[in-house]
C-alpha atoms as a PDB file:
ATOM      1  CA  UNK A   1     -11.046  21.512 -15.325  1.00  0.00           C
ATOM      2  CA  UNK A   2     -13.448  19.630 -16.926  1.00  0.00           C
ATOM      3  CA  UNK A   3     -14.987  16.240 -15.267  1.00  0.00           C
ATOM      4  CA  UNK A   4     -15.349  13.126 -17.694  1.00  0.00           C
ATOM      5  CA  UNK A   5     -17.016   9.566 -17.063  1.00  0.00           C
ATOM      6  CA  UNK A   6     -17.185   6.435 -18.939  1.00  0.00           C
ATOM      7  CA  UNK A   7     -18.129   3.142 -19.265  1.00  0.00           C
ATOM      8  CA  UNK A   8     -16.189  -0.345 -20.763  1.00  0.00           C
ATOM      9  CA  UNK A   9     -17.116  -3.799 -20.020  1.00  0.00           C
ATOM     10  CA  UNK A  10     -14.312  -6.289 -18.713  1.00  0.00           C
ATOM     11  CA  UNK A  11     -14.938  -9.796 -19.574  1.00  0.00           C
ATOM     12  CA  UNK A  12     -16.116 -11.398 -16.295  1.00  0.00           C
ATOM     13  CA  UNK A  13     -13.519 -14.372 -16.372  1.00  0.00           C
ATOM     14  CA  UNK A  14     -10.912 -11.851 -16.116  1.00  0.00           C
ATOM     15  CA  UNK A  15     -11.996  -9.774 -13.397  1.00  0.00           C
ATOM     16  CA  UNK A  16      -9.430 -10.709 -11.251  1.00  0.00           C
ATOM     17  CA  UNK A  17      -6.826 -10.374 -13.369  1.00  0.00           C
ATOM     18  CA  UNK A  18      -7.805  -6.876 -14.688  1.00  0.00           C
ATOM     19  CA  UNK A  19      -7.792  -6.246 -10.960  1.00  0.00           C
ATOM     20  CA  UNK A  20      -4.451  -7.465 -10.578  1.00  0.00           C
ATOM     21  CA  UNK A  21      -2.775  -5.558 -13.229  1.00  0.00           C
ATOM     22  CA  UNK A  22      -4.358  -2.422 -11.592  1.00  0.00           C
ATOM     23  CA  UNK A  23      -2.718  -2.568  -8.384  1.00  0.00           C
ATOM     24  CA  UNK A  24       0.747  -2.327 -10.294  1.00  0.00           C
ATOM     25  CA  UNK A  25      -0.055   0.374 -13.071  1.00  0.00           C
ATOM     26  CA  UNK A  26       3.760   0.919 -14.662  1.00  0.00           C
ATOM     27  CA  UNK A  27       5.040   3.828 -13.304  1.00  0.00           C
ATOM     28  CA  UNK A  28       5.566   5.187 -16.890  1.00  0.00           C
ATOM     29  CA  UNK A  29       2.826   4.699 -17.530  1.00  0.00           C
ATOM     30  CA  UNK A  30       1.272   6.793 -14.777  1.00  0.00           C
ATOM     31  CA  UNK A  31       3.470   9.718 -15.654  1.00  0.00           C
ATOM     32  CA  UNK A  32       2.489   9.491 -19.242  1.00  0.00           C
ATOM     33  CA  UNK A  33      -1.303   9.958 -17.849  1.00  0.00           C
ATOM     34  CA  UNK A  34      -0.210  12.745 -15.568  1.00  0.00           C
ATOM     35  CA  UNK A  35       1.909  14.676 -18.639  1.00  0.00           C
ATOM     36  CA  UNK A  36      -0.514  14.021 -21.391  1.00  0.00           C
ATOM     37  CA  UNK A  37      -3.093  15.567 -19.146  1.00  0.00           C
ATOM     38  CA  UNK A  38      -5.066  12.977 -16.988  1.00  0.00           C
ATOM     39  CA  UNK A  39      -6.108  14.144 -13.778  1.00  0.00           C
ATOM     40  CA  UNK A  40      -7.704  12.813 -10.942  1.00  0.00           C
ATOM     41  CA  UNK A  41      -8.241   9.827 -12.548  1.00  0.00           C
ATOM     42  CA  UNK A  42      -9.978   6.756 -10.883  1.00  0.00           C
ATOM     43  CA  UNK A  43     -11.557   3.195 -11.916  1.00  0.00           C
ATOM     44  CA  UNK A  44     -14.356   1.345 -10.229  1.00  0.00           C
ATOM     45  CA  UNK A  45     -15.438  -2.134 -11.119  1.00  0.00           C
ATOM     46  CA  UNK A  46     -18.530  -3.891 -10.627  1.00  0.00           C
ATOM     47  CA  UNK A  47     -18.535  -7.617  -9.684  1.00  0.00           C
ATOM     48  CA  UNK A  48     -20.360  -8.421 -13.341  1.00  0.00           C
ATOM     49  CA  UNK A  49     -17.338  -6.374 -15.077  1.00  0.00           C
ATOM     50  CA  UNK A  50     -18.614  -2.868 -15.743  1.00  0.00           C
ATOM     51  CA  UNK A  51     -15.727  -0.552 -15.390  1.00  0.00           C
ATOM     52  CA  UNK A  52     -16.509   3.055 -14.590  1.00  0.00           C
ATOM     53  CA  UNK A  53     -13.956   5.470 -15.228  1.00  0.00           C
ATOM     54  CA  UNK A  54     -13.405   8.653 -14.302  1.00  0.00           C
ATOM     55  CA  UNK A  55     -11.176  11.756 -15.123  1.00  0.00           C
ATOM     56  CA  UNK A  56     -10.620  15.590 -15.045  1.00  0.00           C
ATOM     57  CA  UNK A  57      -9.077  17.248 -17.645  1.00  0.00           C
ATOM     58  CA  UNK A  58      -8.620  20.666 -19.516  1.00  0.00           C
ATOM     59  CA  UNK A  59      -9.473  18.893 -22.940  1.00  0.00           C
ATOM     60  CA  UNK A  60     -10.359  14.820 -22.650  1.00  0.00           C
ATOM     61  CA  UNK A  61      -9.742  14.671 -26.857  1.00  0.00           C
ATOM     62  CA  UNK A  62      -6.426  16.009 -26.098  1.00  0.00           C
ATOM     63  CA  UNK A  63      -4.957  14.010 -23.392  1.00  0.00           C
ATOM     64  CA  UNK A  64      -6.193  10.746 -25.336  1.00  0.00           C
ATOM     65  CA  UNK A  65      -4.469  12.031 -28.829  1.00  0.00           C
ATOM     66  CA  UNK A  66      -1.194  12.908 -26.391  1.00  0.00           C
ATOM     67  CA  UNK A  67      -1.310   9.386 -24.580  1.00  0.00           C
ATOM     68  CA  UNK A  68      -2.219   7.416 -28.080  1.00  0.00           C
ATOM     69  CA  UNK A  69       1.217   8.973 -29.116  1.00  0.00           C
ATOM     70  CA  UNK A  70       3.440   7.330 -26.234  1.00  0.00           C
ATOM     71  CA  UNK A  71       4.715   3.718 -26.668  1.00  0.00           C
ATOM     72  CA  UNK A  72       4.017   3.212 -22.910  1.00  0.00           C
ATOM     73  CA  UNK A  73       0.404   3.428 -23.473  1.00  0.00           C
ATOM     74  CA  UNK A  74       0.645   1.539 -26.985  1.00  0.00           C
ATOM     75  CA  UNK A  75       2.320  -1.317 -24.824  1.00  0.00           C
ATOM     76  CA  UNK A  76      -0.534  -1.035 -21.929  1.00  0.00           C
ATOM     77  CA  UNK A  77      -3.391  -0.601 -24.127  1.00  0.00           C
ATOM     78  CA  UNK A  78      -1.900  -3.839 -26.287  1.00  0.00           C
ATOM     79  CA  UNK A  79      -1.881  -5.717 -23.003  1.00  0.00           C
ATOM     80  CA  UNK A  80      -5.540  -4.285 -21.727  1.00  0.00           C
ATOM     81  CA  UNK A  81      -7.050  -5.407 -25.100  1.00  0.00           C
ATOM     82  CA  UNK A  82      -7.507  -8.723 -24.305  1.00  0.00           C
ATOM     83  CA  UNK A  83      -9.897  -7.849 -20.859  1.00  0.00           C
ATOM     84  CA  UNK A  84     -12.307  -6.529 -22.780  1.00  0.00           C
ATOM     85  CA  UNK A  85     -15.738  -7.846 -24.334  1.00  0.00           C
ATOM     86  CA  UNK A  86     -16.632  -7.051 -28.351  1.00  0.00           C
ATOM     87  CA  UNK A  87     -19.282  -4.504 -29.051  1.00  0.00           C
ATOM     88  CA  UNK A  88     -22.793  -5.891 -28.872  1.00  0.00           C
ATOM     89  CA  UNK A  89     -23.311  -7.137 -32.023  1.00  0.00           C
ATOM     90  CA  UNK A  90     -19.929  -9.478 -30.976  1.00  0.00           C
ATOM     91  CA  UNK A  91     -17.395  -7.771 -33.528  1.00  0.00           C
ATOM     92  CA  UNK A  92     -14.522  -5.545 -32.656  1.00  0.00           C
ATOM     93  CA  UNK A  93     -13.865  -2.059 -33.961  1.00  0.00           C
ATOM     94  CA  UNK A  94      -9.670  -2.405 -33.498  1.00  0.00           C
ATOM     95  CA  UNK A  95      -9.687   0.432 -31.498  1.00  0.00           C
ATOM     96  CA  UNK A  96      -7.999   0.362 -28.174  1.00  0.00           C
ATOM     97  CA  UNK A  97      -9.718   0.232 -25.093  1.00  0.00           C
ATOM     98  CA  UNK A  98      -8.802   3.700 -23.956  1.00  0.00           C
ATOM     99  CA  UNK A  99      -9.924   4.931 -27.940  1.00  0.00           C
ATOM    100  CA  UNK A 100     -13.289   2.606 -27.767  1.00  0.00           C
ATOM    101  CA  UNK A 101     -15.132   3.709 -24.023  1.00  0.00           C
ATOM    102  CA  UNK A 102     -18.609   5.197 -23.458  1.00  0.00           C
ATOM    103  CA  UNK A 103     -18.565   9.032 -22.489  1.00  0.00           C
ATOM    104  CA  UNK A 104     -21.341   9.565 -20.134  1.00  0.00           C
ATOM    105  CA  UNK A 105     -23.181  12.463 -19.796  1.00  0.00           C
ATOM    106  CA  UNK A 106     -22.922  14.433 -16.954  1.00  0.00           C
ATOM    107  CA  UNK A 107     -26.404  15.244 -15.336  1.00  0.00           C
ATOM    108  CA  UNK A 108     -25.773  16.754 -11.721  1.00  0.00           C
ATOM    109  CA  UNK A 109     -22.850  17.984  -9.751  1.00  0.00           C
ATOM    110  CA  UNK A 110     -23.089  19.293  -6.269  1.00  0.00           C
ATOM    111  CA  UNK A 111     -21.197  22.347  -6.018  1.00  0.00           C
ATOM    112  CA  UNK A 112     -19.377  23.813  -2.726  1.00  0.00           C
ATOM    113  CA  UNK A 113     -21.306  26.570  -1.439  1.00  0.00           C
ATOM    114  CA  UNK A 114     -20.830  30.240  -1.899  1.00  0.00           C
ATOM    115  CA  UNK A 115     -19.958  32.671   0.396  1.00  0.00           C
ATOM    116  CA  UNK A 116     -22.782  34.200   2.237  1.00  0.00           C
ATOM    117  CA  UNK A 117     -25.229  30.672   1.926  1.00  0.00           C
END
């Protein structure tokens, strides 16, 4: 299983709201993240609106092409839209949030030990 993080910026007059909307995720849309292949996934949020995200999955470019195909995520993602801030140079790309994040690079991971250590 592969391990995935990224980055999005939520506008910081709408922190609270974004956090509000979080604590009821639909449930169909939760099973449309668990069947399209989102595991272990996870948001953190700091106080100045960078969201964190992270996720396992077999094949990231996979489970986004299998999620952008539901209507439950094309009705979240619709909704989500308006939380987030424009690129830096202050235009939009129309992408969707969850088509439009940051993929950061993974540069450690502590392994558990092996036998015999």
């Amino acid at each position: 299983m592969n391990r995935y993080c990224f980055c999005l910026q939520v506008r910081p007059d709408r922190l609270e709201e974004y956090v509000e909307r979080h604590r009821n995720v639909w449930p169909e849309m939760q099973a449309a993240l668990r069947d399209s292949g989102w595991h272990n996934y996870s948001l953190f949020l700091r106080d100045d609106g960078l969201l964190i995200g992270y996720v396992e999955s077999d094949d990231l470019e996979a489970a986004q092409k299998a999620m952008a195909a539901t209507e439950v995520n094309t009705r979240w993602q619709a909704e989500m839209t308006e939380f987030f801030t424009r690129q830096g140079d202050g235009t939009e790309d129309g992408r969707p949030p969850d088509e439009s994040f940051l993929l950061l690079p993974e540069i450690f991971h502590l392994t558990a030990p092996s036998e015999g250590d």
